[in-house]
PDB file of N, CA and C in Angstrom:
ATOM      1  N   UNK A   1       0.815  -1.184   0.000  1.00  0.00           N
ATOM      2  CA  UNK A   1       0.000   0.000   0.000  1.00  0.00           C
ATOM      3  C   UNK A   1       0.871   1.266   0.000  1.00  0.00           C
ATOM      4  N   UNK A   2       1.587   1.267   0.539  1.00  0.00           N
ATOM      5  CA  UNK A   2       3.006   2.388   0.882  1.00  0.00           C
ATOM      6  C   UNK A   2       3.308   2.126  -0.505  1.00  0.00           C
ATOM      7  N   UNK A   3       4.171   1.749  -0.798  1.00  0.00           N
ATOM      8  CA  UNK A   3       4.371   1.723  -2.362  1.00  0.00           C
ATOM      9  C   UNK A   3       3.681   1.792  -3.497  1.00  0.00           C
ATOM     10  N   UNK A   4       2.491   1.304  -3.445  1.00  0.00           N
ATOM     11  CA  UNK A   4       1.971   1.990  -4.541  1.00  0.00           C
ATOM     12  C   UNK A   4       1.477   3.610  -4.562  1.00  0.00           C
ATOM     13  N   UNK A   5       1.440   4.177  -3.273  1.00  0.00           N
ATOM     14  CA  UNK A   5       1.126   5.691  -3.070  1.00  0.00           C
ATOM     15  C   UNK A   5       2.473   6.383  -3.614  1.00  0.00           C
ATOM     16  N   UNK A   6       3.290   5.912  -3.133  1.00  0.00           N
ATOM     17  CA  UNK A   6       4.759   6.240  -2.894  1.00  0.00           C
ATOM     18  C   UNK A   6       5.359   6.565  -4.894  1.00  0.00           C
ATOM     19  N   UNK A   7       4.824   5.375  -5.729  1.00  0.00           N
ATOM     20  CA  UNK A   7       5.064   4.778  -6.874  1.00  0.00           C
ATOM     21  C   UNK A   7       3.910   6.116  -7.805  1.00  0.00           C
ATOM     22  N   UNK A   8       2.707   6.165  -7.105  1.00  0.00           N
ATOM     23  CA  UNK A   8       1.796   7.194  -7.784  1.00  0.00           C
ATOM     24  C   UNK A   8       1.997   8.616  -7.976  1.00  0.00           C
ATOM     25  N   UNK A   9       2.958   9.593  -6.401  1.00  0.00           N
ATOM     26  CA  UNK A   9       3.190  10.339  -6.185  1.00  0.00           C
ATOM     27  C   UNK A   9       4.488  10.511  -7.201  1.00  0.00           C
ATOM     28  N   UNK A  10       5.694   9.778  -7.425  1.00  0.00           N
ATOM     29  CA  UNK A  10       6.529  10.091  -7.660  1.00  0.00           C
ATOM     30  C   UNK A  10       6.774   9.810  -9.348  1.00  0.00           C
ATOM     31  N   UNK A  11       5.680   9.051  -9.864  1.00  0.00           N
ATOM     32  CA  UNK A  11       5.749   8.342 -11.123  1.00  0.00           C
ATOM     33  C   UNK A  11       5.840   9.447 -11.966  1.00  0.00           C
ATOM     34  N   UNK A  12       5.021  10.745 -12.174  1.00  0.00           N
ATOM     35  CA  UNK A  12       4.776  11.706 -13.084  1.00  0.00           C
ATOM     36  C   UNK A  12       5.833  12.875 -13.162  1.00  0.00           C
ATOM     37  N   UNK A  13       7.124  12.803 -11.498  1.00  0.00           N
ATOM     38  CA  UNK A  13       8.000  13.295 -12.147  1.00  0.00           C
ATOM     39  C   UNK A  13       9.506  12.340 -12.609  1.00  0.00           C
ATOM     40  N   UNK A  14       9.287  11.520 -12.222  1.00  0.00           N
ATOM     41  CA  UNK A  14      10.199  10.331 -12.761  1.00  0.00           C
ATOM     42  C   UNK A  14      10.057   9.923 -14.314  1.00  0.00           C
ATOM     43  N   UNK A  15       9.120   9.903 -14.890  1.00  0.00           N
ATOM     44  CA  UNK A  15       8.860   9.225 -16.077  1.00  0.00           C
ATOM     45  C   UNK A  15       9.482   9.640 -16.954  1.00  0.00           C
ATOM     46  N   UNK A  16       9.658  11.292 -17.138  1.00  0.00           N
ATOM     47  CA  UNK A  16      10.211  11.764 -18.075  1.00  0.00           C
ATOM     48  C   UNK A  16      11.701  11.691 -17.966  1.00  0.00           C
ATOM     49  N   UNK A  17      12.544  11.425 -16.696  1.00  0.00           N
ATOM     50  CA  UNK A  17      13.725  11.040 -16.457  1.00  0.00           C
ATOM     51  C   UNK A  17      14.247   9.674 -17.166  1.00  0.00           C
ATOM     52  N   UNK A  18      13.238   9.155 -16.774  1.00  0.00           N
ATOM     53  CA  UNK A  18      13.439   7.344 -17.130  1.00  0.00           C
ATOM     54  C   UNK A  18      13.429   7.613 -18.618  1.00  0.00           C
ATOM     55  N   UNK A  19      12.459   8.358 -19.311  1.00  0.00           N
ATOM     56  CA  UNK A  19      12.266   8.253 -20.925  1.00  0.00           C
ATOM     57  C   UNK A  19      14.048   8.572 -21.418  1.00  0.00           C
ATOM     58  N   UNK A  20      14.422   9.562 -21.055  1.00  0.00           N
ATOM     59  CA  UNK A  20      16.001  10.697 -21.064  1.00  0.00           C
ATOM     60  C   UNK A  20      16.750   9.589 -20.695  1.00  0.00           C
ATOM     61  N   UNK A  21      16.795   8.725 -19.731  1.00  0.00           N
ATOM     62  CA  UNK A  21      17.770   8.000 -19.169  1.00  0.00           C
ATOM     63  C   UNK A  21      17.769   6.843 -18.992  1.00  0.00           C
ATOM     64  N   UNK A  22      18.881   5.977 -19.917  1.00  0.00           N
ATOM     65  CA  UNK A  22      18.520   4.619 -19.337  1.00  0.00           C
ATOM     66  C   UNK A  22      19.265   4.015 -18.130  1.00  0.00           C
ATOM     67  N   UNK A  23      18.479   2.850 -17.848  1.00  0.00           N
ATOM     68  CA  UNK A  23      19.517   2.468 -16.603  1.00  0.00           C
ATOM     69  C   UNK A  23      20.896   2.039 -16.599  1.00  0.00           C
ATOM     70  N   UNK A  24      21.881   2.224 -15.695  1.00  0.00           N
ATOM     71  CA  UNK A  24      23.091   1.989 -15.608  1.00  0.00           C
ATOM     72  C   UNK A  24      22.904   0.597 -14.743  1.00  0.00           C
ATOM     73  N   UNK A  25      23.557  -0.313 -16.077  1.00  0.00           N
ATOM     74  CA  UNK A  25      24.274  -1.381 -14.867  1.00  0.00           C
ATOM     75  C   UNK A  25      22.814  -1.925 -14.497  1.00  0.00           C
ATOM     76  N   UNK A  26      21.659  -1.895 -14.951  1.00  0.00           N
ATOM     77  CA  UNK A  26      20.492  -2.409 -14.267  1.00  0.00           C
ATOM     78  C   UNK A  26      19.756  -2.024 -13.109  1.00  0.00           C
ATOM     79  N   UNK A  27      20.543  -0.640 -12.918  1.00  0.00           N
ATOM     80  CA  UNK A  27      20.023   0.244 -12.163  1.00  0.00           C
ATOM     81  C   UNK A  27      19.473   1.504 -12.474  1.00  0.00           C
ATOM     82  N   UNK A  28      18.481   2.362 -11.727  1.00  0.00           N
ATOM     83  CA  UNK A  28      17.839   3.174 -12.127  1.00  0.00           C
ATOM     84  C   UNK A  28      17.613   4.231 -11.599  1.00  0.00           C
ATOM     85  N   UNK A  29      18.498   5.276 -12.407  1.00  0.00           N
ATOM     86  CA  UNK A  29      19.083   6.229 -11.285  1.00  0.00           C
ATOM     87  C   UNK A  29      18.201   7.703 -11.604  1.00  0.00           C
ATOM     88  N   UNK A  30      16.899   7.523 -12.322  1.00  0.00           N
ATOM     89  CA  UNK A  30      16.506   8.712 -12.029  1.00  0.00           C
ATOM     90  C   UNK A  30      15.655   9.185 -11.080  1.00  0.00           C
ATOM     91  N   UNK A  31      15.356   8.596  -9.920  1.00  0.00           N
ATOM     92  CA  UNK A  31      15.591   9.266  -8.491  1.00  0.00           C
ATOM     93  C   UNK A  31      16.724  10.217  -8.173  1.00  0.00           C
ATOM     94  N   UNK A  32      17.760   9.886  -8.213  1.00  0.00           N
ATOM     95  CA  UNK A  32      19.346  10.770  -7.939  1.00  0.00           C
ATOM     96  C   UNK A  32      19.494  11.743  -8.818  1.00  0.00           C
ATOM     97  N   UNK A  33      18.847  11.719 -10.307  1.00  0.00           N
ATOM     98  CA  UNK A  33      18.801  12.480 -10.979  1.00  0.00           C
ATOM     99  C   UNK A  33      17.985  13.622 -10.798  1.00  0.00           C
ATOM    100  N   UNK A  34      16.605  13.090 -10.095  1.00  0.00           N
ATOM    101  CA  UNK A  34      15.177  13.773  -9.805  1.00  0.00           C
ATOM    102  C   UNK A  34      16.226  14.674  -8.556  1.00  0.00           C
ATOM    103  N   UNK A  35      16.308  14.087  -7.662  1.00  0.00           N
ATOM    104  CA  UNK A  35      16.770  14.926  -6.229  1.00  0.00           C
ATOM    105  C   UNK A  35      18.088  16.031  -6.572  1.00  0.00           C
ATOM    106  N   UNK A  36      18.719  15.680  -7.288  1.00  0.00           N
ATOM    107  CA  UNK A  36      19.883  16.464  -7.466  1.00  0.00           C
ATOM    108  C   UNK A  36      19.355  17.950  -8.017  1.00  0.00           C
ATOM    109  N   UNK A  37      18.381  17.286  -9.281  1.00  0.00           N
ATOM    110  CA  UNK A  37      17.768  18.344  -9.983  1.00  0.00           C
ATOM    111  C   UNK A  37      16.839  19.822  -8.817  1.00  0.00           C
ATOM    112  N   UNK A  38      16.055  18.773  -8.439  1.00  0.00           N
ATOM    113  CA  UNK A  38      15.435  19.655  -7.163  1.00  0.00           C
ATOM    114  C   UNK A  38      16.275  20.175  -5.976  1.00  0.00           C
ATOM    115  N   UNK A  39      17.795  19.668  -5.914  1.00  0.00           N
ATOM    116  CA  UNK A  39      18.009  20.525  -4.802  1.00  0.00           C
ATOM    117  C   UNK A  39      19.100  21.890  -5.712  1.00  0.00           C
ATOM    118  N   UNK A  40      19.455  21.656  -6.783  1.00  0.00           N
ATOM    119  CA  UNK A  40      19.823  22.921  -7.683  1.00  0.00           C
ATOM    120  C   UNK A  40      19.105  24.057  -7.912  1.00  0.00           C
ATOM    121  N   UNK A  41      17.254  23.368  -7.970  1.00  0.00           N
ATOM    122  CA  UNK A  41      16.364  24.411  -8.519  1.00  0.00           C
ATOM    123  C   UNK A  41      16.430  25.178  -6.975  1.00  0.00           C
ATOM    124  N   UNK A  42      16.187  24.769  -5.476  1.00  0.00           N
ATOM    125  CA  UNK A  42      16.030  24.805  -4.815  1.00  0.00           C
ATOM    126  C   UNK A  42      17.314  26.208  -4.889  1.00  0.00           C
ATOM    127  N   UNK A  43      18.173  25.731  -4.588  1.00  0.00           N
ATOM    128  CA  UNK A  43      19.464  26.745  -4.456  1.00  0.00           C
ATOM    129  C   UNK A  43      19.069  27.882  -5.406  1.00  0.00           C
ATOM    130  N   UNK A  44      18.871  27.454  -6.532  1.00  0.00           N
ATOM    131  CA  UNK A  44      18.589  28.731  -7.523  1.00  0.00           C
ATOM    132  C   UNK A  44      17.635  29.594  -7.059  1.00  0.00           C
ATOM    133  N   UNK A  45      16.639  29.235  -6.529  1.00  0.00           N
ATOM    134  CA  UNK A  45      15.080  30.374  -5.918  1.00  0.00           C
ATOM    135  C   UNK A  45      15.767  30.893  -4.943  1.00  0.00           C
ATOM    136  N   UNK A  46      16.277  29.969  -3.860  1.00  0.00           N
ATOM    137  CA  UNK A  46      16.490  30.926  -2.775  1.00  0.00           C
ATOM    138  C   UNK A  46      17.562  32.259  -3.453  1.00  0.00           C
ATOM    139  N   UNK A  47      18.571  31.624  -3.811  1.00  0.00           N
ATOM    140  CA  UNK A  47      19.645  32.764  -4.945  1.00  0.00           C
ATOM    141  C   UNK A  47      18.580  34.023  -5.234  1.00  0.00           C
ATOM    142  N   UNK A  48      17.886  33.665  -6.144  1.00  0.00           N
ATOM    143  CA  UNK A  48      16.690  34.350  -6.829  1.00  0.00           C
ATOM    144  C   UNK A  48      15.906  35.608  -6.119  1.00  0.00           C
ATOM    145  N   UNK A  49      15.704  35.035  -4.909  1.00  0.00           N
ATOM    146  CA  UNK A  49      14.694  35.575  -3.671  1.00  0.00           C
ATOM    147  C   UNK A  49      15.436  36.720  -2.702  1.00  0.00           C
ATOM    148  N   UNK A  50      16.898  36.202  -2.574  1.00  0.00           N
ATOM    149  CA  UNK A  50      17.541  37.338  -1.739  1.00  0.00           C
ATOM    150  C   UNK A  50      18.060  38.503  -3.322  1.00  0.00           C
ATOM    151  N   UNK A  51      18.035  37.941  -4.298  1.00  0.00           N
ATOM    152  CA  UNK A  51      18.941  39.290  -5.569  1.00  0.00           C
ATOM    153  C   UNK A  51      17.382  40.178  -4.721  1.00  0.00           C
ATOM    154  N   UNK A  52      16.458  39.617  -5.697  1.00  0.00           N
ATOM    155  CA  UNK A  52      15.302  40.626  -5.955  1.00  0.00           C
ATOM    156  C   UNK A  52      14.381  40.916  -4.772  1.00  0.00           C
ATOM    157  N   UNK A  53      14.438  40.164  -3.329  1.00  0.00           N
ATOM    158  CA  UNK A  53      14.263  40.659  -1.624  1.00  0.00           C
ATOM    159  C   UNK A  53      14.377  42.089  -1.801  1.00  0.00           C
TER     160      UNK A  53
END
């Protein structure tokens, strides 16, 4: 049950990663890809928020 919520929530921004990326090695790394991405955008707003504060 956890997983399929877990699998629903995260599927629609994963998918388009997975389409871009295939797996390495049989692994599937666009989670790491997803998080990395979001903690860059993350850095960038706050950046963003104190220029124009």
């Amino acid at each position: 049950m956890i997983a399929e919520f877990t699998d629903r929530v995260t599927a629609p921004a994963l998918r388009p990663i997975r389409n871009l990326v295939p797996a390495v090695g049989g692994f599937d790394i666009s989670p790491v890809i997803l998080i990395l991405f979001l903690i860059f955008l993350q850095g960038f707003l706050i950046r963003m928020e104190m220029r124009f504060a």
